[in-house]
Protein backbone atom coordinates (compact mmCIF):
# COMPACT_ATOMS: atom_id res chain seq x y z
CA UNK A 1 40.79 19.45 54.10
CA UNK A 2 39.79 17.00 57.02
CA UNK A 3 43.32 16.39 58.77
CA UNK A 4 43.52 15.75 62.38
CA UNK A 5 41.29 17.04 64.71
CA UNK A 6 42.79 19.15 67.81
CA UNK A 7 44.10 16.86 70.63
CA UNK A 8 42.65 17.25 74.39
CA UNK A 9 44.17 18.20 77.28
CA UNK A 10 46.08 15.84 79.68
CA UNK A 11 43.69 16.34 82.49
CA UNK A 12 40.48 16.42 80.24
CA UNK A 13 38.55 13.29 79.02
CA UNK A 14 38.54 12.52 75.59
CA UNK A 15 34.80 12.37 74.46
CA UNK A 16 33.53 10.63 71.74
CA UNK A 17 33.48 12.84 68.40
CA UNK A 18 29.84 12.28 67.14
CA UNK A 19 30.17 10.50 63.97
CA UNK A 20 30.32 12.29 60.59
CA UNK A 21 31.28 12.13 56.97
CA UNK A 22 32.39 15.39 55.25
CA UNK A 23 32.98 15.10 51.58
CA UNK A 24 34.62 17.77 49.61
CA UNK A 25 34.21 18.10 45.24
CA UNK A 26 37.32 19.32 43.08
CA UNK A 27 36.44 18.48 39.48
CA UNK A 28 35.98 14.29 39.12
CA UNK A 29 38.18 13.92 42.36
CA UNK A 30 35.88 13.62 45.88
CA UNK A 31 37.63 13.52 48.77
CA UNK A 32 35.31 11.84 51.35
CA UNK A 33 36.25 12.10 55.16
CA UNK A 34 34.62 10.35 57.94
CA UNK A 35 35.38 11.09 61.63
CA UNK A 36 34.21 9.45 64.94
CA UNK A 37 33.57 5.59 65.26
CA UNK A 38 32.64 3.57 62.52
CA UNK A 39 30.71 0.55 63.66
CA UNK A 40 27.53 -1.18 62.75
CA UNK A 41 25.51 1.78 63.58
CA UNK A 42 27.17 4.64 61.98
CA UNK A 43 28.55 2.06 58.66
CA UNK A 44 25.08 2.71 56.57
CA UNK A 45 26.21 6.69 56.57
CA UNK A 46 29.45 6.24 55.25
CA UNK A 47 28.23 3.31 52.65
CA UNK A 48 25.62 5.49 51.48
CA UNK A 49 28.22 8.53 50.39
CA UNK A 50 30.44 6.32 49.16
CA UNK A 51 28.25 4.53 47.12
CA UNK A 52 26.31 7.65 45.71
CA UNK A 53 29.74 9.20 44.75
CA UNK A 54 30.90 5.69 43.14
CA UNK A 55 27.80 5.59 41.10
CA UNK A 56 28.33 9.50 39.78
CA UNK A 57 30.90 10.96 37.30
CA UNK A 58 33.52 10.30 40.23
CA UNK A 59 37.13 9.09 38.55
CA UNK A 60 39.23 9.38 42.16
CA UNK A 61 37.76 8.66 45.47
CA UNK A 62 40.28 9.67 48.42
CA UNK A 63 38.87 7.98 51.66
CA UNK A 64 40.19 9.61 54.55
CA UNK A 65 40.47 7.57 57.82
CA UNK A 66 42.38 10.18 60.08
CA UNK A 67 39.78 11.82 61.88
CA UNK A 68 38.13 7.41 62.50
CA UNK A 69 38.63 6.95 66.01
CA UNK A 70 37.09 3.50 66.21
CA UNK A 71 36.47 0.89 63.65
CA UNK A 72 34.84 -2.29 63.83
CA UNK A 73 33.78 -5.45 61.47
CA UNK A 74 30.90 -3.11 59.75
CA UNK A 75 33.47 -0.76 59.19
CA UNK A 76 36.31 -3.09 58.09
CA UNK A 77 32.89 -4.83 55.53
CA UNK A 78 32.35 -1.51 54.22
CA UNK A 79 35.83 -0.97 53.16
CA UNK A 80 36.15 -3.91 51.20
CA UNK A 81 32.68 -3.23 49.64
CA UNK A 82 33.97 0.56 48.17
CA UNK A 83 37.28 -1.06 47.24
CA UNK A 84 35.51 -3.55 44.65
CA UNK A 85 33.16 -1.24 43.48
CA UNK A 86 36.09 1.27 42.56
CA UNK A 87 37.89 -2.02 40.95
CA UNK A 88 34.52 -3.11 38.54
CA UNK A 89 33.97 0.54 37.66
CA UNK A 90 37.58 1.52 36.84
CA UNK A 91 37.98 4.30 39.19
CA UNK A 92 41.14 5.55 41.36
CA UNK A 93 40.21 5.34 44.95
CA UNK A 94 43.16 6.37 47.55
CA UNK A 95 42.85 5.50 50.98
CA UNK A 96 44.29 7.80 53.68
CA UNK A 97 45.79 6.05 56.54
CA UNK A 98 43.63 6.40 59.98
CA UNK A 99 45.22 6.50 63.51
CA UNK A 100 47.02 3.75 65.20
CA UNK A 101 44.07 1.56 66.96
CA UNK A 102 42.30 2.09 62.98
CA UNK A 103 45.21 0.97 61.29
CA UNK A 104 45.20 -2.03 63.57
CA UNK A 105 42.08 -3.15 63.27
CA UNK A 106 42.79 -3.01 59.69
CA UNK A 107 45.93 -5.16 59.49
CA UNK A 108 44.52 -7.96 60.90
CA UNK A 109 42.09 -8.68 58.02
CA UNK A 110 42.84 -8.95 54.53
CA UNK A 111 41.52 -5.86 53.10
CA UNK A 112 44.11 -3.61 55.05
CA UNK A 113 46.78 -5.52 52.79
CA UNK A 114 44.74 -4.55 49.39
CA UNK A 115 43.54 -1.42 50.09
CA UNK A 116 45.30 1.59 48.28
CA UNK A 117 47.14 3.68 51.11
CA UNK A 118 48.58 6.65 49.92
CA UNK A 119 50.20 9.75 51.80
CA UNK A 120 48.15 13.09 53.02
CA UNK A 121 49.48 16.34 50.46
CA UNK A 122 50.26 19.13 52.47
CA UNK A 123 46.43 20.25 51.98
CA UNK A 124 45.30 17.02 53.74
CA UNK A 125 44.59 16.09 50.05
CA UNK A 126 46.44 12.54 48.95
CA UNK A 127 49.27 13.24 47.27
């Protein structure tokens, strides 16, 4: 579904993807994908899907962070705010590990250590 996105060159620049949250429907299960930097400017966009699809029918929430290439304290907030809302409402979320600098950024704070990582299926769907 979202999986990595297509590396660059070795003489090219990386630019900045523009920031982005795809979000794919199979039955109760959403699969929710966001891709670029997630900071305090681009957070709201990613709180707002997540919170619209914990407040539907939704009973699994996969959260994709592979395609993140930047995270920050908004970011890292916003996390912790969709993992208790999936605890008080009962539902499954899975968290797809994001790159290396993500994954960082997320094991200094306490919230990498709760959230629920799980592995990528073959179809970029957690397993």
């Amino acid at each position: 579904m979202c999986g990595r996105g297509k590396g660059t060159g070795l003489l090219r620049p990386r630019l900045a993807e523009p920031f982005a949250v795809a979000t794919h429907r199979l039955g109760d299960h959403h699969h929710v994908c966001p891709a670029g930097e997630l900071d305090v400017a681009t957070a709201p966009t990613l709180e707002r899907n997540l919170s619209h699809i914990q407040h539907s029918d939704a009973e699994r929430v996969t959260l994709d962070l592979r395609r993140l290439t930047f995270i920050d304290s908004a970011g890292l907030h916003l996390l912790e705010r969709a993992h208790r809302r999936s605890l008080r409402k009962g539902m499954r979320l899975d968290v797809i590990a994001g790159p290396p600098a993500v994954q960082r950024a997320l094991g200094l704070v306490a919230i990498g250590q709760r959230l629920p990582f799980v592995a990528a299926g073959p179809a970029g769907i957690a397993a």
